[in-house]
C-alpha atoms as a PDB file:
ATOM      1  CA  UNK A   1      21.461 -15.775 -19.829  1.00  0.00           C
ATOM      2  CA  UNK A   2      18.405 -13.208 -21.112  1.00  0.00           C
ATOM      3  CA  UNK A   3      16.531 -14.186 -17.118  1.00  0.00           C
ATOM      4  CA  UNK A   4      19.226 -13.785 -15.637  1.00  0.00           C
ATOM      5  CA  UNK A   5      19.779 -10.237 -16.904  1.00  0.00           C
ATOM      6  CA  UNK A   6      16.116  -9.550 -16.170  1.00  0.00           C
ATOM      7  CA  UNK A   7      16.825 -10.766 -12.182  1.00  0.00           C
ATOM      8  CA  UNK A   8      19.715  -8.598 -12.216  1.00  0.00           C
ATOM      9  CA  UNK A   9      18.046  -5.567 -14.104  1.00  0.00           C
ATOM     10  CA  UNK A  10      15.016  -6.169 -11.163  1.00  0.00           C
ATOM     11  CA  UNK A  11      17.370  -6.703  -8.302  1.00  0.00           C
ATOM     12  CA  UNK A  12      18.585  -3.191  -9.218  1.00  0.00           C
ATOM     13  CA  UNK A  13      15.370  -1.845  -9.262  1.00  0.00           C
ATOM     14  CA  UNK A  14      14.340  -3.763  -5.942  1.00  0.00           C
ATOM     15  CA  UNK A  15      17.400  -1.937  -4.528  1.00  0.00           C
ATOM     16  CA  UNK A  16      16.400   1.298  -4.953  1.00  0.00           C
ATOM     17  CA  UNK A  17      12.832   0.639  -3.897  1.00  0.00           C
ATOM     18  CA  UNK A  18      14.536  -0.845  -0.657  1.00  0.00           C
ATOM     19  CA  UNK A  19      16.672   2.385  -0.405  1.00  0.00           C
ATOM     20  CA  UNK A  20      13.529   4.528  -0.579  1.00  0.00           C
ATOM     21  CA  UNK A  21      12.149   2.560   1.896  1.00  0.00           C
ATOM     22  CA  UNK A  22      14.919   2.883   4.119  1.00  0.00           C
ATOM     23  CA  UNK A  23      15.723   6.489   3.765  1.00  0.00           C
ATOM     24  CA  UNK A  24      11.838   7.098   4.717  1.00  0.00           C
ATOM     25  CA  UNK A  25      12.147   5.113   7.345  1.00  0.00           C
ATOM     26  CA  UNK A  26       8.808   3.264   6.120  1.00  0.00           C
ATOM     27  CA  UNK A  27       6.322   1.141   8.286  1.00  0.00           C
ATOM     28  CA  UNK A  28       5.772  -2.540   6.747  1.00  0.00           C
ATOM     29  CA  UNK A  29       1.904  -2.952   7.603  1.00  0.00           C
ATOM     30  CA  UNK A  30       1.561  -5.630  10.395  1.00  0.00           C
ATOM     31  CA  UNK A  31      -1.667  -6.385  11.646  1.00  0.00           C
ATOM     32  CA  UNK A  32      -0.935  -5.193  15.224  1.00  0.00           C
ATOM     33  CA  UNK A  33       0.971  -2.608  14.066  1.00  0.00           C
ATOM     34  CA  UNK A  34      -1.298   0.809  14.535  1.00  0.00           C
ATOM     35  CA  UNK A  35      -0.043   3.875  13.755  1.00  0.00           C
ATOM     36  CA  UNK A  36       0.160   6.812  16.371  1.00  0.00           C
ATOM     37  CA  UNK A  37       0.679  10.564  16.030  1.00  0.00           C
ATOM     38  CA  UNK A  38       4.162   9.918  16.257  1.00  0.00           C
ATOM     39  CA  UNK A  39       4.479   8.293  13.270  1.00  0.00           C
ATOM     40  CA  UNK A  40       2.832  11.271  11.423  1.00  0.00           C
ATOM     41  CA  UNK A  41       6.367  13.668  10.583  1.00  0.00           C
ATOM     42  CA  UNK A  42       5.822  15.723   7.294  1.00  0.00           C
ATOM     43  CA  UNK A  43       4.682  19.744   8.082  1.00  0.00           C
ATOM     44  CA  UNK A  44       1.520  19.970   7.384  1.00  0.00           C
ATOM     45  CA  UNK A  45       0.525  21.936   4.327  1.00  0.00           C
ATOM     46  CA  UNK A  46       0.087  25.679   5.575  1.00  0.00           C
ATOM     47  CA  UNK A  47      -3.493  26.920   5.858  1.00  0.00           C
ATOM     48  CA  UNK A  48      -5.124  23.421   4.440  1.00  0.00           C
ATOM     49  CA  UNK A  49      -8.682  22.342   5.700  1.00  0.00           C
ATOM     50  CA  UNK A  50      -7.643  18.823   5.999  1.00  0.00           C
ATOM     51  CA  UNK A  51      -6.739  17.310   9.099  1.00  0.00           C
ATOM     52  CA  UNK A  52      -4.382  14.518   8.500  1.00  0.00           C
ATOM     53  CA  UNK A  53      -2.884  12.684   5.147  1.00  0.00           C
ATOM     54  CA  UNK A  54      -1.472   9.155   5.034  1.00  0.00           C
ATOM     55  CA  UNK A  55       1.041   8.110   2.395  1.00  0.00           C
ATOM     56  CA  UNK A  56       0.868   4.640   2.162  1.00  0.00           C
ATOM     57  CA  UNK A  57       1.513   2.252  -0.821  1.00  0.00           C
ATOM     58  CA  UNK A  58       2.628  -0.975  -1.906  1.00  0.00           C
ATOM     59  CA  UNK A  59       5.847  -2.174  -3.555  1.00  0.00           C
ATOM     60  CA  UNK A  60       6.707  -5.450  -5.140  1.00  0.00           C
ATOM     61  CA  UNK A  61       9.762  -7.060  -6.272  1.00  0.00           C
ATOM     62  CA  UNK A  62      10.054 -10.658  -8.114  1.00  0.00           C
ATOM     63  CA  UNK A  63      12.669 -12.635  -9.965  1.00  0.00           C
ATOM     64  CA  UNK A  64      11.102 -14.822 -12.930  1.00  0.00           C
ATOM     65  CA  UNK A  65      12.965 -18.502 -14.261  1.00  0.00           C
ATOM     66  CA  UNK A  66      11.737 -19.771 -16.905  1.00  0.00           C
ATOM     67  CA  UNK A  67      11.514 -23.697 -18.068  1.00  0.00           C
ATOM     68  CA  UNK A  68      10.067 -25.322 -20.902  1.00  0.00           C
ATOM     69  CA  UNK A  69       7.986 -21.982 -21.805  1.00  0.00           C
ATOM     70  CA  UNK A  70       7.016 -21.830 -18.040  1.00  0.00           C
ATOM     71  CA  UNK A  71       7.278 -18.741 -16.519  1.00  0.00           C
ATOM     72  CA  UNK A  72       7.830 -19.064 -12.651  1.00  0.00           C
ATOM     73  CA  UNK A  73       7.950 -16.248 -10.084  1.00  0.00           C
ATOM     74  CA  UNK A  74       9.330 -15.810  -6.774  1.00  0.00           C
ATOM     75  CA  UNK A  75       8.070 -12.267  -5.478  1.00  0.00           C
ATOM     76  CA  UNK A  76       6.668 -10.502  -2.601  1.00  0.00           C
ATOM     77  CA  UNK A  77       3.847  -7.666  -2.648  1.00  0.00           C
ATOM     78  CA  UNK A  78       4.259  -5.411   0.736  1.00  0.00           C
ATOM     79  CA  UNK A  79       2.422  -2.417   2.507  1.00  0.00           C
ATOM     80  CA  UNK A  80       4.341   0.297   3.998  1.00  0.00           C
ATOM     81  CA  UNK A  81       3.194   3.618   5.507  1.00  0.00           C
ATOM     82  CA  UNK A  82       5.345   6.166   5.008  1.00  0.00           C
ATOM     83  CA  UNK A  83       6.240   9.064   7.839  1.00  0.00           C
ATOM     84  CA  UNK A  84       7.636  11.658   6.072  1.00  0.00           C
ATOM     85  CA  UNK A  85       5.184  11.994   3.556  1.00  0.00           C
ATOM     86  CA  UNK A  86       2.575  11.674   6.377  1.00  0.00           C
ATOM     87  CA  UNK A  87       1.497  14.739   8.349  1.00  0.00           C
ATOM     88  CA  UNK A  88      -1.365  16.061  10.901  1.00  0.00           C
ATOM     89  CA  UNK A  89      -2.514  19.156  12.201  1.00  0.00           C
ATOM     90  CA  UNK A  90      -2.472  18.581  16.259  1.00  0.00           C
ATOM     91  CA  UNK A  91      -5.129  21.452  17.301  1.00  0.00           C
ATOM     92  CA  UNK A  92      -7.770  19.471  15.139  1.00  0.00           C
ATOM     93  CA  UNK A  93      -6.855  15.368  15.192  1.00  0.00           C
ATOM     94  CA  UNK A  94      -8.507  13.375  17.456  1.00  0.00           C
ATOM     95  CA  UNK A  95      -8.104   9.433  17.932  1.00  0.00           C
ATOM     96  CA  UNK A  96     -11.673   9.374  15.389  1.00  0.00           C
ATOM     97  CA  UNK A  97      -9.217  11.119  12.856  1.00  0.00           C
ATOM     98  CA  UNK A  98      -6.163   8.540  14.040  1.00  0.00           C
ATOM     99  CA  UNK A  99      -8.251   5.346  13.014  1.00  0.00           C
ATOM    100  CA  UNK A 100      -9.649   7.010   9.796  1.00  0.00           C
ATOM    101  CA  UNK A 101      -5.575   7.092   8.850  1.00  0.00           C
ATOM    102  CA  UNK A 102      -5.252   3.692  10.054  1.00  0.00           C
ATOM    103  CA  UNK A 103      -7.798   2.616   7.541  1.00  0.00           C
ATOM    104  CA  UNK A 104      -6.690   4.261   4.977  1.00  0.00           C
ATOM    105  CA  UNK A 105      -3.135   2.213   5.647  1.00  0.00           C
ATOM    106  CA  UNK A 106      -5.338  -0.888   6.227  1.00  0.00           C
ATOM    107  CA  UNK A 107      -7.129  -0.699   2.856  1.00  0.00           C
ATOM    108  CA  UNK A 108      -3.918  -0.964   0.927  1.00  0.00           C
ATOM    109  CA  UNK A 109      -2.847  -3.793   2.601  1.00  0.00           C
ATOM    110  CA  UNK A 110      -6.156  -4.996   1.335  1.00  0.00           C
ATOM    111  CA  UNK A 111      -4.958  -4.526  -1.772  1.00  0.00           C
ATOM    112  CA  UNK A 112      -1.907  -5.874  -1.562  1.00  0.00           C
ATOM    113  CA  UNK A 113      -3.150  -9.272  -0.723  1.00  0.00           C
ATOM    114  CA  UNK A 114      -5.390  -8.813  -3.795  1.00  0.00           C
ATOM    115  CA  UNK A 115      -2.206  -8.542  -5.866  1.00  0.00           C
ATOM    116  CA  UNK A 116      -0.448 -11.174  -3.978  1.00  0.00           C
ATOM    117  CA  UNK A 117      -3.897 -13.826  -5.088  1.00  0.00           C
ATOM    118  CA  UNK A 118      -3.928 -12.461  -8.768  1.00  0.00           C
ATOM    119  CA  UNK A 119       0.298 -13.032  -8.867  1.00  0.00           C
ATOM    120  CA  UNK A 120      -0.951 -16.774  -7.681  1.00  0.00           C
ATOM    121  CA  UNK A 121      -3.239 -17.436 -10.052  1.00  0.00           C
ATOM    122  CA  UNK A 122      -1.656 -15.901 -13.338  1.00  0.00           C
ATOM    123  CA  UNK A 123      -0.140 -17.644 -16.013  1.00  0.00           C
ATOM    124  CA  UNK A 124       3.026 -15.361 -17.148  1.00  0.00           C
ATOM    125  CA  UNK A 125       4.555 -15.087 -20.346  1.00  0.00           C
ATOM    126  CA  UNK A 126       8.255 -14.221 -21.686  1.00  0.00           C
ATOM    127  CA  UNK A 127       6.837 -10.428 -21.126  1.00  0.00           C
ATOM    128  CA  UNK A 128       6.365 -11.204 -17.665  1.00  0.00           C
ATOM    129  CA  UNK A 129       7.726  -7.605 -16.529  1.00  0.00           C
ATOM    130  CA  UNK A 130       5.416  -5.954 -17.991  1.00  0.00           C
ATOM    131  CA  UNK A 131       2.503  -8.493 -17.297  1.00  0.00           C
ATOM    132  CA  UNK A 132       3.199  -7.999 -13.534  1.00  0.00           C
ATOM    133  CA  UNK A 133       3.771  -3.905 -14.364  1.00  0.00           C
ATOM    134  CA  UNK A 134       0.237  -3.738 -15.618  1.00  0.00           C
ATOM    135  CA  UNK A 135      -1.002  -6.079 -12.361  1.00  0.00           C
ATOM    136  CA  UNK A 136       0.404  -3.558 -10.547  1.00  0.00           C
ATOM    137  CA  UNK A 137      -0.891  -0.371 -12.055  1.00  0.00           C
ATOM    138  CA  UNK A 138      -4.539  -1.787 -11.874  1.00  0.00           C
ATOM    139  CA  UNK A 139      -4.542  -2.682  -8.229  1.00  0.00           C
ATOM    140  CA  UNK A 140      -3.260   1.144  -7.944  1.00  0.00           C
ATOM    141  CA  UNK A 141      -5.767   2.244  -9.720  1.00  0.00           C
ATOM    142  CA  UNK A 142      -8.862   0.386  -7.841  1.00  0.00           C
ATOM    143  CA  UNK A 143      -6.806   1.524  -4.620  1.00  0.00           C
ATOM    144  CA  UNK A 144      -7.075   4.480  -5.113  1.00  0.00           C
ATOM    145  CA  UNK A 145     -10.539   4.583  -6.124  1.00  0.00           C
ATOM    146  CA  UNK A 146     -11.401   2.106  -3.085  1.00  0.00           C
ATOM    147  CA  UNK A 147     -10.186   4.841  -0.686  1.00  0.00           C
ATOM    148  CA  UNK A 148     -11.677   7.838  -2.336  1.00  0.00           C
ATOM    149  CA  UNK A 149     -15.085   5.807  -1.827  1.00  0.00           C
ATOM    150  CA  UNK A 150     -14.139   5.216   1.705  1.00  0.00           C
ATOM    151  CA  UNK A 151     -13.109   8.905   2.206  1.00  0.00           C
ATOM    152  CA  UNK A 152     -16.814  10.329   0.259  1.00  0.00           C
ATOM    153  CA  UNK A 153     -18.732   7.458   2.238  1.00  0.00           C
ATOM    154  CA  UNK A 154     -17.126   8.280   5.861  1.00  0.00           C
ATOM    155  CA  UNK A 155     -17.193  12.039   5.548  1.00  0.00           C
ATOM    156  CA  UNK A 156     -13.050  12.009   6.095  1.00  0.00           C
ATOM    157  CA  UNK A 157     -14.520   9.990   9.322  1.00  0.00           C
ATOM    158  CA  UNK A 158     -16.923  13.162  10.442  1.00  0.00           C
ATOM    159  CA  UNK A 159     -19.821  10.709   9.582  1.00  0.00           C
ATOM    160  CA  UNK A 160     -19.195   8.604  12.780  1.00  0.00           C
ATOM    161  CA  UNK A 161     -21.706   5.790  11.973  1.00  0.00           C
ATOM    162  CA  UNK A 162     -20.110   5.229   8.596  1.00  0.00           C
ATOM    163  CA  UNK A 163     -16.989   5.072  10.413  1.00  0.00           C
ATOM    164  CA  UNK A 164     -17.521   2.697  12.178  1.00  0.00           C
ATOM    165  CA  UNK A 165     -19.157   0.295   9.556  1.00  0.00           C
ATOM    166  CA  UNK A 166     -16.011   1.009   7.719  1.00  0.00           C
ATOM    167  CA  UNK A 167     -13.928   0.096  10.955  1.00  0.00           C
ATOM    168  CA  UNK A 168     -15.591  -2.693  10.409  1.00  0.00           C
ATOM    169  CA  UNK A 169     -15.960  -3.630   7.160  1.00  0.00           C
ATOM    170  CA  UNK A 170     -11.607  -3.565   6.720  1.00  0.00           C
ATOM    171  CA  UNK A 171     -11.306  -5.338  10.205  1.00  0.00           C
ATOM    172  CA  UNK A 172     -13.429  -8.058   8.798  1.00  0.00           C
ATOM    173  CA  UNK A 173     -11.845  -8.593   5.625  1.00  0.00           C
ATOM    174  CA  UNK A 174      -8.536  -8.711   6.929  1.00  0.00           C
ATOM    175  CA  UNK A 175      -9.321 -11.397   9.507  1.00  0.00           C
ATOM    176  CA  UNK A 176      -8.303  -9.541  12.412  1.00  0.00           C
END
């Protein structure tokens, strides 16, 4: 009865995280999806110096059984970009700008599949919620140190070189 309370409890959680989704109208990462202008809808912030900002972020729902001391999850770990979080200032974005937001989308999917291998090989206990909670915060955390790197070593994509070998660099890792 106490894991099925905790699928129930998560379902309810999932829901909502689905509902955000939704109501955002959010893009699961594909690897031929590519994002255009279009999908960019937020205002941009008033007087800023930057030229574009992509929300994008991963989500993860799982149910846990357990047998025998065995902790087994079913779960999924997904990308999505988000539109109306995202925004871009038209007089100044070019299609350099448009695949320096792509990457940025790219990289978490990155780490999403880095969550999805550590989920694999982990060995979960009867505090498996917060086990996967604290799975989850760390792959946040090198995210979003990952793409500040990217952002410091590519200039925001104004060095065009660097760009490139980042363009790269994500391409290759993903397989595409």
């Amino acid at each position: 009865m106490g894991s099925l309370r905790f699928i129930f409890g998560f379902f309810v959680f999932l829901w909502s995280v689905i509902s955000l989704a939704q109501e955002e109208d959010a893009i699961l990462w594909h690897p031929k999806q590519r994002l255009s202008w279009a999908n960019f809808k937020a205002e941009p912030i008033e007087g800023s110096k930057v030229a574009a900002t992509t929300a994008s972020g991963l989500s993860y729902q799982f149910s846990a059984t357990e047998a025998d001391g065995k902790y087994e999850l079913d779960y999924s770990v997904n990308t999505f970009f988000y539109p109306n979080r995202s925004w871009y200032q038209p007089k100044i974005c070019d299609e350099v700008i448009l695949s320096h937001e792509q990457l940025h989308f790219d990289i978490s999917e990155l780490f999403a599949r880095k969550m999805r291998k550590i989920m694999d090989t982990t060995t979960f206990t009867k505090n498996v919620k917060a086990e996967v909670k604290a799975i989850y915060r760390q792959i946040n955390k090198e995210l979003a140190e990952y793409q500040q790197v990217y952002d410091n070593d590519t200039n925001y994509s104004r060095n065009i070189e660097e760009q490139q070998s980042w363009n790269q660099k994500i391409k290759d890792a993903l397989g595409n």
